[in-house]
C-alpha atoms as a PDB file:
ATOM      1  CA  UNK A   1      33.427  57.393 -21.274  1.00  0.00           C
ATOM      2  CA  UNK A   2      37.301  58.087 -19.978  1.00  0.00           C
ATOM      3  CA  UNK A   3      37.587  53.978 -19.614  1.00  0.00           C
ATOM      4  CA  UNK A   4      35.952  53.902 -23.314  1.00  0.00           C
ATOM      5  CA  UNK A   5      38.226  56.438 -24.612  1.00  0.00           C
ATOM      6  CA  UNK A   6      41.065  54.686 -23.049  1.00  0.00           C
ATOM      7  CA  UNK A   7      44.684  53.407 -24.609  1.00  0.00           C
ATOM      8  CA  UNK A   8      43.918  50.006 -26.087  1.00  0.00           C
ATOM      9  CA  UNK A   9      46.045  47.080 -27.792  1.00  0.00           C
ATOM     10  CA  UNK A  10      44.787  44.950 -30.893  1.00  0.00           C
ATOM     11  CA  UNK A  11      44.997  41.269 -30.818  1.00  0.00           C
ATOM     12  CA  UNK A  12      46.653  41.409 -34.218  1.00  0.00           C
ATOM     13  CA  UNK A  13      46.446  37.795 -34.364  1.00  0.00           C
ATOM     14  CA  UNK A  14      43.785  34.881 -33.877  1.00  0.00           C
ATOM     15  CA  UNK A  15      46.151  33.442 -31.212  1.00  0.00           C
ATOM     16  CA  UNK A  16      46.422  36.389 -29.195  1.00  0.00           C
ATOM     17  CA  UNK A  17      42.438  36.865 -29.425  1.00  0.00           C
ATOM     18  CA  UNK A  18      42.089  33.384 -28.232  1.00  0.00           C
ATOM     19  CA  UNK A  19      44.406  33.804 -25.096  1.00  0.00           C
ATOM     20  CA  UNK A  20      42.243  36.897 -24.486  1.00  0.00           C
ATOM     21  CA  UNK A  21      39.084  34.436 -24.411  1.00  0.00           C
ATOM     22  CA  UNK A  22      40.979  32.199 -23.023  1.00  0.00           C
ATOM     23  CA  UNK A  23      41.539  34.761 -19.901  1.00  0.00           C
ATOM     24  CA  UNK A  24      37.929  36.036 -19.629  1.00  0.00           C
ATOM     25  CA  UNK A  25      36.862  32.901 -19.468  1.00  0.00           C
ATOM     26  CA  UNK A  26      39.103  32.147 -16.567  1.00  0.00           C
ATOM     27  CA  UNK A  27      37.745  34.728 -14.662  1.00  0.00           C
ATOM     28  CA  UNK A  28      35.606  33.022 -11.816  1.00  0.00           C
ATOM     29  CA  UNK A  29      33.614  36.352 -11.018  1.00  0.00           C
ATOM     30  CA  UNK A  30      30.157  37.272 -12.350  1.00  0.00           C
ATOM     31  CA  UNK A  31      31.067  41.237 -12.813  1.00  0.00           C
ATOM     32  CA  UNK A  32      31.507  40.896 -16.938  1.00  0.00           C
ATOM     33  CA  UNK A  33      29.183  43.244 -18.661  1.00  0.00           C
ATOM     34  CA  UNK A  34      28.277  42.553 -22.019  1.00  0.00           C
ATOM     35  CA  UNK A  35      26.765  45.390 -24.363  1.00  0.00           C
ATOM     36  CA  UNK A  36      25.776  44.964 -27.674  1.00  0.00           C
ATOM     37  CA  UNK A  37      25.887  48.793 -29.352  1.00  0.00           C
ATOM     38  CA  UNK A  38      22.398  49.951 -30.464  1.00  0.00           C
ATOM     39  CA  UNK A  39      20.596  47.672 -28.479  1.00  0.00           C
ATOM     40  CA  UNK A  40      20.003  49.280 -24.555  1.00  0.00           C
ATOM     41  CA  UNK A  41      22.759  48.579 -21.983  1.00  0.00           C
ATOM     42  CA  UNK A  42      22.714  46.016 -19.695  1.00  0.00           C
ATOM     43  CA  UNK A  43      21.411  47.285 -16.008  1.00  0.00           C
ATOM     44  CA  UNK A  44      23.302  43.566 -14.655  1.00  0.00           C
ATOM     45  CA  UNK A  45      26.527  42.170 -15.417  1.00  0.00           C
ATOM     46  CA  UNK A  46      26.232  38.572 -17.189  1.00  0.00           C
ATOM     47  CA  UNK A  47      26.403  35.071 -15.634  1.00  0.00           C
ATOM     48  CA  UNK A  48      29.788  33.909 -16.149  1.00  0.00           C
ATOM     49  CA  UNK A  49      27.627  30.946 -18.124  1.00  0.00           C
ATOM     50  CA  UNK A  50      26.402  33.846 -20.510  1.00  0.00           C
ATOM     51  CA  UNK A  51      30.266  35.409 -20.595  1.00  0.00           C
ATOM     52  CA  UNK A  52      31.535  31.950 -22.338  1.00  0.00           C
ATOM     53  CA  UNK A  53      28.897  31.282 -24.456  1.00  0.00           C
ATOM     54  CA  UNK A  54      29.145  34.529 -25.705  1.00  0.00           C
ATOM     55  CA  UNK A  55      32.670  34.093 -26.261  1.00  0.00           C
ATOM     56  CA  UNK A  56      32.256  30.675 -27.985  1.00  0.00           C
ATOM     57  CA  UNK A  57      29.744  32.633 -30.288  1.00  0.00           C
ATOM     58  CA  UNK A  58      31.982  35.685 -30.953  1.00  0.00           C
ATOM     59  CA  UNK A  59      34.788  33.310 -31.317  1.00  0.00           C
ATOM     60  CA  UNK A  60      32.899  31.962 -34.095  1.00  0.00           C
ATOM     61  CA  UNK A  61      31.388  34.949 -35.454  1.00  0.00           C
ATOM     62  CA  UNK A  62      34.309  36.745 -35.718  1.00  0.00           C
ATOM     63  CA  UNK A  63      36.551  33.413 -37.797  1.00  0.00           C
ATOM     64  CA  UNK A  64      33.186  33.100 -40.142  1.00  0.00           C
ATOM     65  CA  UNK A  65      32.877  37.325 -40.879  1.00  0.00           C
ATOM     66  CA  UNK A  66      36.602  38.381 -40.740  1.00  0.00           C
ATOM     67  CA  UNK A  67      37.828  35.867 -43.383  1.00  0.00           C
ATOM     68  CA  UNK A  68      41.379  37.199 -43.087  1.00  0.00           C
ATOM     69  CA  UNK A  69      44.572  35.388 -41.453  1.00  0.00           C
ATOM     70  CA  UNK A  70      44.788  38.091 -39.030  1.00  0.00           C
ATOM     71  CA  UNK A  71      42.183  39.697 -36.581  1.00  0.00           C
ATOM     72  CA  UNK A  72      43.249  42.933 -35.471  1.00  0.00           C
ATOM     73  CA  UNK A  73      39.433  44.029 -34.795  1.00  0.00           C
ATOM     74  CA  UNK A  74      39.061  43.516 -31.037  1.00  0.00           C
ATOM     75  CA  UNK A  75      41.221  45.715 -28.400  1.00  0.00           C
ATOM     76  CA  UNK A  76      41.871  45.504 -24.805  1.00  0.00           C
ATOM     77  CA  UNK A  77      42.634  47.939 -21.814  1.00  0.00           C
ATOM     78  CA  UNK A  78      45.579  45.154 -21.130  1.00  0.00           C
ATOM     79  CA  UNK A  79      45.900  42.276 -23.153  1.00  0.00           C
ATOM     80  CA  UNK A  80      47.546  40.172 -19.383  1.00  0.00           C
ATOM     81  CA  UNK A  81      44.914  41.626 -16.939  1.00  0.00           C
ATOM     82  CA  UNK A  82      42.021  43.177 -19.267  1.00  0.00           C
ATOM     83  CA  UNK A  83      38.915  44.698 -17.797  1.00  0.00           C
ATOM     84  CA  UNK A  84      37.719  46.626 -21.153  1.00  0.00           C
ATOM     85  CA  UNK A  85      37.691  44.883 -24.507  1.00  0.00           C
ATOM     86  CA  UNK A  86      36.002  46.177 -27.496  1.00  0.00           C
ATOM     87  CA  UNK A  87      34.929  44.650 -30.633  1.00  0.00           C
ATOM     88  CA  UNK A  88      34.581  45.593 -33.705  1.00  0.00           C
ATOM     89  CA  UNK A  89      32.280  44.205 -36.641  1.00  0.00           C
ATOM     90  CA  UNK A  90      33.720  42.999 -39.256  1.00  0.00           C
ATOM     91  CA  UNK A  91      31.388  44.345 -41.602  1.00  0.00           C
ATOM     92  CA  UNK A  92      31.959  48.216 -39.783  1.00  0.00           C
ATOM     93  CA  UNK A  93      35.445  48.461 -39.616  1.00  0.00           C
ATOM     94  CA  UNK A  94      35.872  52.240 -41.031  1.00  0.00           C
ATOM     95  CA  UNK A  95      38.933  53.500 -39.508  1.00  0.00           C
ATOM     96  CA  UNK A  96      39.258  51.482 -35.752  1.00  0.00           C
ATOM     97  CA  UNK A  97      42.757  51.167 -35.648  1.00  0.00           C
ATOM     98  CA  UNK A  98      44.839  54.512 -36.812  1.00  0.00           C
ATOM     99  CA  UNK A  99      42.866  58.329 -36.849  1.00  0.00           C
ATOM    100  CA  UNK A 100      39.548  59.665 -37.931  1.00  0.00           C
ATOM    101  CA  UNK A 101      37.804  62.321 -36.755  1.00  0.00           C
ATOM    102  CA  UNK A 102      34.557  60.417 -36.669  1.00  0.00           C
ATOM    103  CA  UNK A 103      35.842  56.392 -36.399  1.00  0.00           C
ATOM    104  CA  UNK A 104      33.341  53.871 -35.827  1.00  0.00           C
ATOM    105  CA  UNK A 105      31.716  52.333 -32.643  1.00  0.00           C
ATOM    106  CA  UNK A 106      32.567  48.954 -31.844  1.00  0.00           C
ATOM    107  CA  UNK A 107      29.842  46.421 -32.485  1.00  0.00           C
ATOM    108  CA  UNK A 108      30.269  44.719 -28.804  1.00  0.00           C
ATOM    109  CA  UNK A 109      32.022  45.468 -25.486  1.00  0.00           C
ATOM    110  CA  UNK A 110      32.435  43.418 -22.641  1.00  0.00           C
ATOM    111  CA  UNK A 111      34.031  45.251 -19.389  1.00  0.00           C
ATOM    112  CA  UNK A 112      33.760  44.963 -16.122  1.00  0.00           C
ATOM    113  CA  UNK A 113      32.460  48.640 -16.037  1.00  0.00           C
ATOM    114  CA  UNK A 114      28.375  48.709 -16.339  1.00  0.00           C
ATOM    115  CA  UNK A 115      28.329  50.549 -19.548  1.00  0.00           C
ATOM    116  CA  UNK A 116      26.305  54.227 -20.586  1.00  0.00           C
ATOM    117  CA  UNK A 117      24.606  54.094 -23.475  1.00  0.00           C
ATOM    118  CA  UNK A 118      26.610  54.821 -26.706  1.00  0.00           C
ATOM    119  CA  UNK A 119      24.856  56.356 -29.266  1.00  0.00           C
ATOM    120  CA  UNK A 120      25.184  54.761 -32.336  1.00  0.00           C
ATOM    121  CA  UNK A 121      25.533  56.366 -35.610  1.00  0.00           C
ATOM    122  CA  UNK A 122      24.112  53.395 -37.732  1.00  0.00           C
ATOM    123  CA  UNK A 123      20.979  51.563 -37.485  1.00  0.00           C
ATOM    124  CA  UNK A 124      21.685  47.896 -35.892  1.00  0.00           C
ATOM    125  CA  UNK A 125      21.766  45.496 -38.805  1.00  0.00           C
ATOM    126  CA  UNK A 126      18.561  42.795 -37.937  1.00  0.00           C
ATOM    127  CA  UNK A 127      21.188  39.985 -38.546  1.00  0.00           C
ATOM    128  CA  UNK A 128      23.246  41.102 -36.007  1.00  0.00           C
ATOM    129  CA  UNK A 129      20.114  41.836 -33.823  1.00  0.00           C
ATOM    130  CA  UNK A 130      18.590  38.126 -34.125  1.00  0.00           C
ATOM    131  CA  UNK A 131      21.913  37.138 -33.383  1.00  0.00           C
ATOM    132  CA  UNK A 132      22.378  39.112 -30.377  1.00  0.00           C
ATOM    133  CA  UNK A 133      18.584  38.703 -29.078  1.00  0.00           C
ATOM    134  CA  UNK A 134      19.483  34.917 -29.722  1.00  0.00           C
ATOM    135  CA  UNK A 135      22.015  34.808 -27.442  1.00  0.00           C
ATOM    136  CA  UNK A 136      20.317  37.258 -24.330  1.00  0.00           C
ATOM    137  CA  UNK A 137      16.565  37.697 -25.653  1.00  0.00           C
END
């Protein structure tokens, strides 16, 4: 939860999201977790297979959902060397960048900490959970 409550940096724009892919993907080790919120977490971190097509998905997802010429919805721990990302769902947003007293999960993290169990607030959308159980079902 301190690593999840952490200081974080947008990718404001599509290019810096895509040099954040582009450095995940890079990463030769199999220690990625990916957690989808609302569904339970993972007990094993993913292949580095299921890492890149997950960001080849999101990539997508996120272009298609977000129609706007910036991103600004997914954050790192450290946008050079990052080892927490979250991201946000486009359709969610609330207040995730800036304060609320009660500001929204992210839809998706991927960190190379196994995850606990966040508790969401809102009931998984079954779009989002075909897409998800698509992708690791």
């Amino acid at each position: 939860m301190s690593a999840f409550r952490g200081s974080f940096t947008s990718t404001l724009r599509w290019p810096q999201l895509d040099a954040l892919w582009d450095l995940l993907r890079a990463d030769p080790c199999d220690d990625w977790f990916i957690y989808a919120i609302g569904e339970p977490p993972p007990a094993e971190p993913a292949s580095a297979r299921d890492l890149k097509r997950f960001l080849d998905e999101m990539a997508l997802f996120l272009r298609r959902e977000h129609d706007e010429d910036y991103c600004g919805i997914v954050y790192a721990d450290n946008l050079q060397q990052p080892a927490f990302v979250k991201i946000y769902d486009p359709h969610n947003l609330g207040v995730s960048c800036g304060y609320s007293d009660n500001p929204p999960l992210p839809g998706w993290i991927v960190s190379k900490l196994p995850p606990c169990d966040l508790p969401s607030t809102r009931v998984l959308p079954n779009n989002r959970r075909r897409w998800w159980r698509q992708l690791f079902g």
